[in-house]
N, C-alpha and C. Protein backbone atom coordinates (compact mmCIF):
# COMPACT_ATOMS: atom_id res chain seq x y z
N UNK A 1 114.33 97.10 64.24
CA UNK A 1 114.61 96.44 65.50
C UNK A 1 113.69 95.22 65.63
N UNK A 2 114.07 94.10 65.85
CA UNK A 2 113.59 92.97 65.92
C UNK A 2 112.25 92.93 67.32
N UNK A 3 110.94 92.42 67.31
CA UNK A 3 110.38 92.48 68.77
C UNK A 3 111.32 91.10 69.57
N UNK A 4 111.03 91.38 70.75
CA UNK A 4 110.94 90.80 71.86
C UNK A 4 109.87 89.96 72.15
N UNK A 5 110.24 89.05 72.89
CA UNK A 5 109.40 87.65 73.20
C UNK A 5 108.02 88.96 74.19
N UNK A 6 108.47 89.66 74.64
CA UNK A 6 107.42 90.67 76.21
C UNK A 6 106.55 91.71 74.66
N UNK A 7 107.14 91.95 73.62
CA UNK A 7 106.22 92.81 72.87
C UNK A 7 105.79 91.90 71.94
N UNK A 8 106.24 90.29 71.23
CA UNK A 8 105.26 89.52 71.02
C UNK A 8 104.13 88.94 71.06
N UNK A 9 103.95 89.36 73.00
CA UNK A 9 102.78 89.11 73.45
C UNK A 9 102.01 90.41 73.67
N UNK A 10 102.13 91.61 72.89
CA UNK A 10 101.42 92.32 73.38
C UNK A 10 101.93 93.66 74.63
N UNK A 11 103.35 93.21 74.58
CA UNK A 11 103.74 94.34 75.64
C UNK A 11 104.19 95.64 75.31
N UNK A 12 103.89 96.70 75.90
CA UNK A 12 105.05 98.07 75.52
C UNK A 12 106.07 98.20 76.06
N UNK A 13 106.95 99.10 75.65
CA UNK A 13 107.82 99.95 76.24
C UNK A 13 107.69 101.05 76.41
N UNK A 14 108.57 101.95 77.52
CA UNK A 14 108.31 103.10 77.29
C UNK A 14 109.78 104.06 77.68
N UNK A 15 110.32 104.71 77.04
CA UNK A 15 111.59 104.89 77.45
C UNK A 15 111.80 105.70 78.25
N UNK A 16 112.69 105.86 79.12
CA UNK A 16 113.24 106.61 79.91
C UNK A 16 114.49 106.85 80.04
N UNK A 17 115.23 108.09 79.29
CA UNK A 17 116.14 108.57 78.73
C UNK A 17 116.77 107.32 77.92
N UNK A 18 118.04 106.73 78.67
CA UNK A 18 118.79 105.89 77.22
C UNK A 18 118.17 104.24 76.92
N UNK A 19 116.85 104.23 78.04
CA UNK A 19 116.35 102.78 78.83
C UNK A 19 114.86 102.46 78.51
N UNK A 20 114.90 101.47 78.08
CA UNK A 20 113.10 101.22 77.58
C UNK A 20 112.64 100.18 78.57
N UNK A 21 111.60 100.80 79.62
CA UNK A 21 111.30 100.05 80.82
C UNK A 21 109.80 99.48 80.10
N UNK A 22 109.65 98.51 80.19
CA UNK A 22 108.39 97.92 80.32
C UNK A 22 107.15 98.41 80.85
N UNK A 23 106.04 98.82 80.36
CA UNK A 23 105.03 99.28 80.71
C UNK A 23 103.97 98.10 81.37
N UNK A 24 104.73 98.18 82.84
CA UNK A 24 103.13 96.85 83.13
C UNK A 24 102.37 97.63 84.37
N UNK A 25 101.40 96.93 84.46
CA UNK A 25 100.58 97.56 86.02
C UNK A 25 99.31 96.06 85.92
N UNK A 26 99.41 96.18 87.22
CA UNK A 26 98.52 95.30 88.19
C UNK A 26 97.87 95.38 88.32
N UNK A 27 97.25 94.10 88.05
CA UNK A 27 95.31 93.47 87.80
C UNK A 27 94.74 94.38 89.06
N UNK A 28 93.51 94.95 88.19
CA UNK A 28 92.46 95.50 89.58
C UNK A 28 92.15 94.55 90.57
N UNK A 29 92.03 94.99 92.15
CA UNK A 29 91.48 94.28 92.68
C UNK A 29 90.65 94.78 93.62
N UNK A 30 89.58 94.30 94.29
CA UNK A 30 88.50 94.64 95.02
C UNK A 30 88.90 95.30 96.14
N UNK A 31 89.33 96.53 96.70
CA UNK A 31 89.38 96.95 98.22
C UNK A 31 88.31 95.90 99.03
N UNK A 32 89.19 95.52 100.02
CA UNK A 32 88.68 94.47 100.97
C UNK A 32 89.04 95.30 102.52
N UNK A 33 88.20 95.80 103.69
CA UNK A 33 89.29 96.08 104.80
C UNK A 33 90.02 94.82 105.66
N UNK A 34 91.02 95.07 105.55
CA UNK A 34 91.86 94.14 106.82
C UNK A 34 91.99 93.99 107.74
N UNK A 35 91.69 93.52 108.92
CA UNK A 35 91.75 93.43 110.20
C UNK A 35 93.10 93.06 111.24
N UNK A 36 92.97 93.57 112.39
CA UNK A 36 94.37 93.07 112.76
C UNK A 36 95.20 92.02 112.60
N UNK A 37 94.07 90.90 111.91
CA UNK A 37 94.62 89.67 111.78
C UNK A 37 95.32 89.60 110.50
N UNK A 38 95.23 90.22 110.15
CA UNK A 38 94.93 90.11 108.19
C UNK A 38 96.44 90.80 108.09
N UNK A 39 96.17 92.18 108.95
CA UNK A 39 97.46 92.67 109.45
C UNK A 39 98.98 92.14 109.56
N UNK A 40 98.89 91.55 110.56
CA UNK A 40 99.52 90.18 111.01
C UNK A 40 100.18 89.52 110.36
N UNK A 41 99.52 88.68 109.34
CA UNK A 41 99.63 87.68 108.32
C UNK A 41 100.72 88.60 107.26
N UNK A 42 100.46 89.91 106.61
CA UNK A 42 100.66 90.26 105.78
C UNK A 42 102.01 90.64 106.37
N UNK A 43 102.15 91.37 107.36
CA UNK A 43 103.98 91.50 108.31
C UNK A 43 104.54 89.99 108.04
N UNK A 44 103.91 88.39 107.67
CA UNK A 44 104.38 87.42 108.18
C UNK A 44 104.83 87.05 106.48
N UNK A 45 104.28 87.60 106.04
CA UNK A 45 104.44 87.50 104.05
C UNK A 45 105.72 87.83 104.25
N UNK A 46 105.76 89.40 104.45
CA UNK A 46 106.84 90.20 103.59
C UNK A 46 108.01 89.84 104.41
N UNK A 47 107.78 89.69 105.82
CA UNK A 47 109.05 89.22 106.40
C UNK A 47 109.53 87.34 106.13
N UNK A 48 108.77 86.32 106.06
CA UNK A 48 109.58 85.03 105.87
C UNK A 48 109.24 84.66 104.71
N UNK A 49 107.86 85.14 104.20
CA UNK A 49 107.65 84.19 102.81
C UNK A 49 107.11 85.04 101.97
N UNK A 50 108.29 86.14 101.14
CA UNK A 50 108.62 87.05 100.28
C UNK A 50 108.37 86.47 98.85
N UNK A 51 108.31 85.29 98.61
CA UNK A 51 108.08 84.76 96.85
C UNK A 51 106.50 84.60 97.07
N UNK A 52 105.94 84.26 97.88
CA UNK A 52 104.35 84.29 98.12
C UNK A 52 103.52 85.42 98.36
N UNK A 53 104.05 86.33 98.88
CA UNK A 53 104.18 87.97 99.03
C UNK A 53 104.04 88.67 97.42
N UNK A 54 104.69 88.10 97.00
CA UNK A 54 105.24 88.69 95.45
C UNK A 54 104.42 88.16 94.65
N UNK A 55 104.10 86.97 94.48
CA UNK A 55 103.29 86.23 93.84
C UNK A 55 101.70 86.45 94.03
N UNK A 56 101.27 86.82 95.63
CA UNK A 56 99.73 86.80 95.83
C UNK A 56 99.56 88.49 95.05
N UNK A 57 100.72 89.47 95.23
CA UNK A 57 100.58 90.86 95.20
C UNK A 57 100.32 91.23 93.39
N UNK A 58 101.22 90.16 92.84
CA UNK A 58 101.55 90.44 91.32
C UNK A 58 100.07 89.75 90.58
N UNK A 59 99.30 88.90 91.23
CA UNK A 59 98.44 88.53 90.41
C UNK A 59 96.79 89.26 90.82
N UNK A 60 97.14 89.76 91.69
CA UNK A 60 95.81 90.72 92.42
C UNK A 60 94.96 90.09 93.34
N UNK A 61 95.73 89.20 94.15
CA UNK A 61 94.67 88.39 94.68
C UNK A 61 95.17 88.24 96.27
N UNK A 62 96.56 89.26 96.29
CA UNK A 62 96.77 89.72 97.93
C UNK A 62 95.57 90.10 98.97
N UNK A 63 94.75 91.66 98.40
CA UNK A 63 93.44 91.77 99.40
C UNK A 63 92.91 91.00 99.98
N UNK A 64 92.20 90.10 98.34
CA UNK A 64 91.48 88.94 98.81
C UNK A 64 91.57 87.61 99.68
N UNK A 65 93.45 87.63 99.66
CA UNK A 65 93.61 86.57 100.42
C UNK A 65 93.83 87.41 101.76
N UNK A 66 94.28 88.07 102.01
CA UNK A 66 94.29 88.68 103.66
C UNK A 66 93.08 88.90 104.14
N UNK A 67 91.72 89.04 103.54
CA UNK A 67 90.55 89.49 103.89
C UNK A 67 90.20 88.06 104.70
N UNK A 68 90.41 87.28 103.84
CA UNK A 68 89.98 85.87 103.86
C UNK A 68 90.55 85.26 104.91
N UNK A 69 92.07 85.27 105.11
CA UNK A 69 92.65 84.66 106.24
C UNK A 69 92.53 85.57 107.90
N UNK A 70 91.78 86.70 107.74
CA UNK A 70 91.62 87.91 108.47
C UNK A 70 89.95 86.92 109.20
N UNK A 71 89.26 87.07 108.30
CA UNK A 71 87.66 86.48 108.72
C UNK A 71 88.00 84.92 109.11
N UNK A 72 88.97 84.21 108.62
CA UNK A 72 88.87 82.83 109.81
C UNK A 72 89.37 82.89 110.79
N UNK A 73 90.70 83.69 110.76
CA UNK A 73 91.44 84.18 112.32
C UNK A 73 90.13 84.82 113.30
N UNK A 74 89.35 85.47 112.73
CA UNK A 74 88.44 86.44 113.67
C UNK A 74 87.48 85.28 114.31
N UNK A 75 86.95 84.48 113.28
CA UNK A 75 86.22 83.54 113.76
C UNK A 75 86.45 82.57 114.76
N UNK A 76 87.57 82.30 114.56
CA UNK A 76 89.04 80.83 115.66
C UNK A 76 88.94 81.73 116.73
N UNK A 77 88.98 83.13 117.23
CA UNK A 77 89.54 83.87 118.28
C UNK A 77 87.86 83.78 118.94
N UNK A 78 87.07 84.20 118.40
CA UNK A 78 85.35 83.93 118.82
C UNK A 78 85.15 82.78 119.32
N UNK A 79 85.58 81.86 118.83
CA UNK A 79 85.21 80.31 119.05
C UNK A 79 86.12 80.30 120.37
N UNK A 80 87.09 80.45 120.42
CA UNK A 80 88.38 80.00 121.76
C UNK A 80 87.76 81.16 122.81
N UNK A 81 87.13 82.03 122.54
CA UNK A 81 86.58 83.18 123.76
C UNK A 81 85.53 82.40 124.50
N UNK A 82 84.36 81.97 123.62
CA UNK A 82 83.41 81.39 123.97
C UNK A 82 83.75 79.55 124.52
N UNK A 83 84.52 79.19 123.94
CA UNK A 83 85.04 78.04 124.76
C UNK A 83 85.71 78.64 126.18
N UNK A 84 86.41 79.27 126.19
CA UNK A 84 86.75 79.78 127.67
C UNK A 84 85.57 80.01 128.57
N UNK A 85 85.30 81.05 128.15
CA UNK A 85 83.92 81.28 128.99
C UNK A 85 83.13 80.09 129.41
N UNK A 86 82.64 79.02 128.34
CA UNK A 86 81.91 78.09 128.95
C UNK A 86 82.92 77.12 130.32
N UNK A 87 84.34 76.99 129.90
CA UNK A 87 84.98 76.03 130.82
C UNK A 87 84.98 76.83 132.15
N UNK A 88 84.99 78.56 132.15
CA UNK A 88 85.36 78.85 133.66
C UNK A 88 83.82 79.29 134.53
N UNK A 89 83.00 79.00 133.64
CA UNK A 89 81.82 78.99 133.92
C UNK A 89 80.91 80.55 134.10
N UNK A 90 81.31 81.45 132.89
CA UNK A 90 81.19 82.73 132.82
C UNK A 90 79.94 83.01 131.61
N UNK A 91 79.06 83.77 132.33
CA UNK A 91 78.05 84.06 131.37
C UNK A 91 77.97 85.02 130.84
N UNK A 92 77.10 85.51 130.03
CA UNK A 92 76.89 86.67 129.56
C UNK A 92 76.11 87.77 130.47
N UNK A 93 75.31 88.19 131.12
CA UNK A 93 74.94 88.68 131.87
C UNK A 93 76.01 89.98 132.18
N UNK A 94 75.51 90.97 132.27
CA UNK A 94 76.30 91.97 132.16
C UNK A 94 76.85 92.40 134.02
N UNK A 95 77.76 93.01 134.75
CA UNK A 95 77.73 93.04 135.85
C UNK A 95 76.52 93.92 136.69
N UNK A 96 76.09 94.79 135.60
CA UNK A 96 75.00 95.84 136.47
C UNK A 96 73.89 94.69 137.17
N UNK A 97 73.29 93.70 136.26
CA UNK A 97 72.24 92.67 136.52
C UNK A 97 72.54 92.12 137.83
N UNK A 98 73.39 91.45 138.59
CA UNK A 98 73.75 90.31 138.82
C UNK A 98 75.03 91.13 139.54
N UNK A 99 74.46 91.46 140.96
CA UNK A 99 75.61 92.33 141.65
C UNK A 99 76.04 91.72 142.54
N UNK A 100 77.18 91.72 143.45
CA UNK A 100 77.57 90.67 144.58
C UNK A 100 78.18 91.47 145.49
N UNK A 101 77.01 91.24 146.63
CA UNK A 101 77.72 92.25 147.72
C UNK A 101 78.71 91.23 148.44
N UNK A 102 79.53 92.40 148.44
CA UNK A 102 80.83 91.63 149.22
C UNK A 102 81.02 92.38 150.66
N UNK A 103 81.78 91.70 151.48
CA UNK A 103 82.25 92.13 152.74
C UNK A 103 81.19 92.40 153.48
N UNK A 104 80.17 92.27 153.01
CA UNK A 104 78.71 92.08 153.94
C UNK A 104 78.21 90.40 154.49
N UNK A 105 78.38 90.37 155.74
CA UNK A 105 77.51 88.95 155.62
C UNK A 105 76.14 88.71 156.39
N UNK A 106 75.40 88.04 156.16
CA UNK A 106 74.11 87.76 156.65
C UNK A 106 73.23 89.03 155.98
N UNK A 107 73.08 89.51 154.84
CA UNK A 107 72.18 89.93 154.33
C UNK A 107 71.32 90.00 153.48
């Protein structure tokens, strides 16, 4: 039997009953945890942009990119909290500190 261009380079087969499926498996990659954002993104892969999905997943570098787009989303949402706060003029100070009696006047 003549090889194939996939066992030229080094590939197997392996059969299954009348069918010789290709033996491949996917580059290790680093467990990274994901965050809701990361979350997010990855629902936004598989649902509109499925060849990028396929492509980040097949070369092992999905985790790493959701980890990654997970920690700047987290950071953008920090930054826009703390911009709020400064525009409505809200501090940190916790409410126990810094109490406001209400419905009392002159005291």
């Amino acid at each position: 039997m003549a090889k194939t261009i996939f066992e030229g380079l080094g590939g197997k087969y392996e059969r299954q009953g009348d069918y010789l499926i290709p033996c491949i498996a996917l580059p290790a990659e680093e467990e990274q945890t994901i965050g809701t954002w990361g979350q997010r993104h990855l629902d936004y892969l598989k649902q509109y942009r499925k060849v990028t999905y396929t492509n980040l997943l097949t070369s092992g570098k999905l985790n790493t990119y959701l980890a990654d787009i997970d920690r700047q989303a987290q950071e953008r949402f920090e930054r826009l909290i703390e911009g709020m706060k400064q525009a409505q003029g809200i501090n940190s100070t916790p409410k126990g500190r810094k109490r406001l009696r209400m419905g009392r006047k002159n005291e």
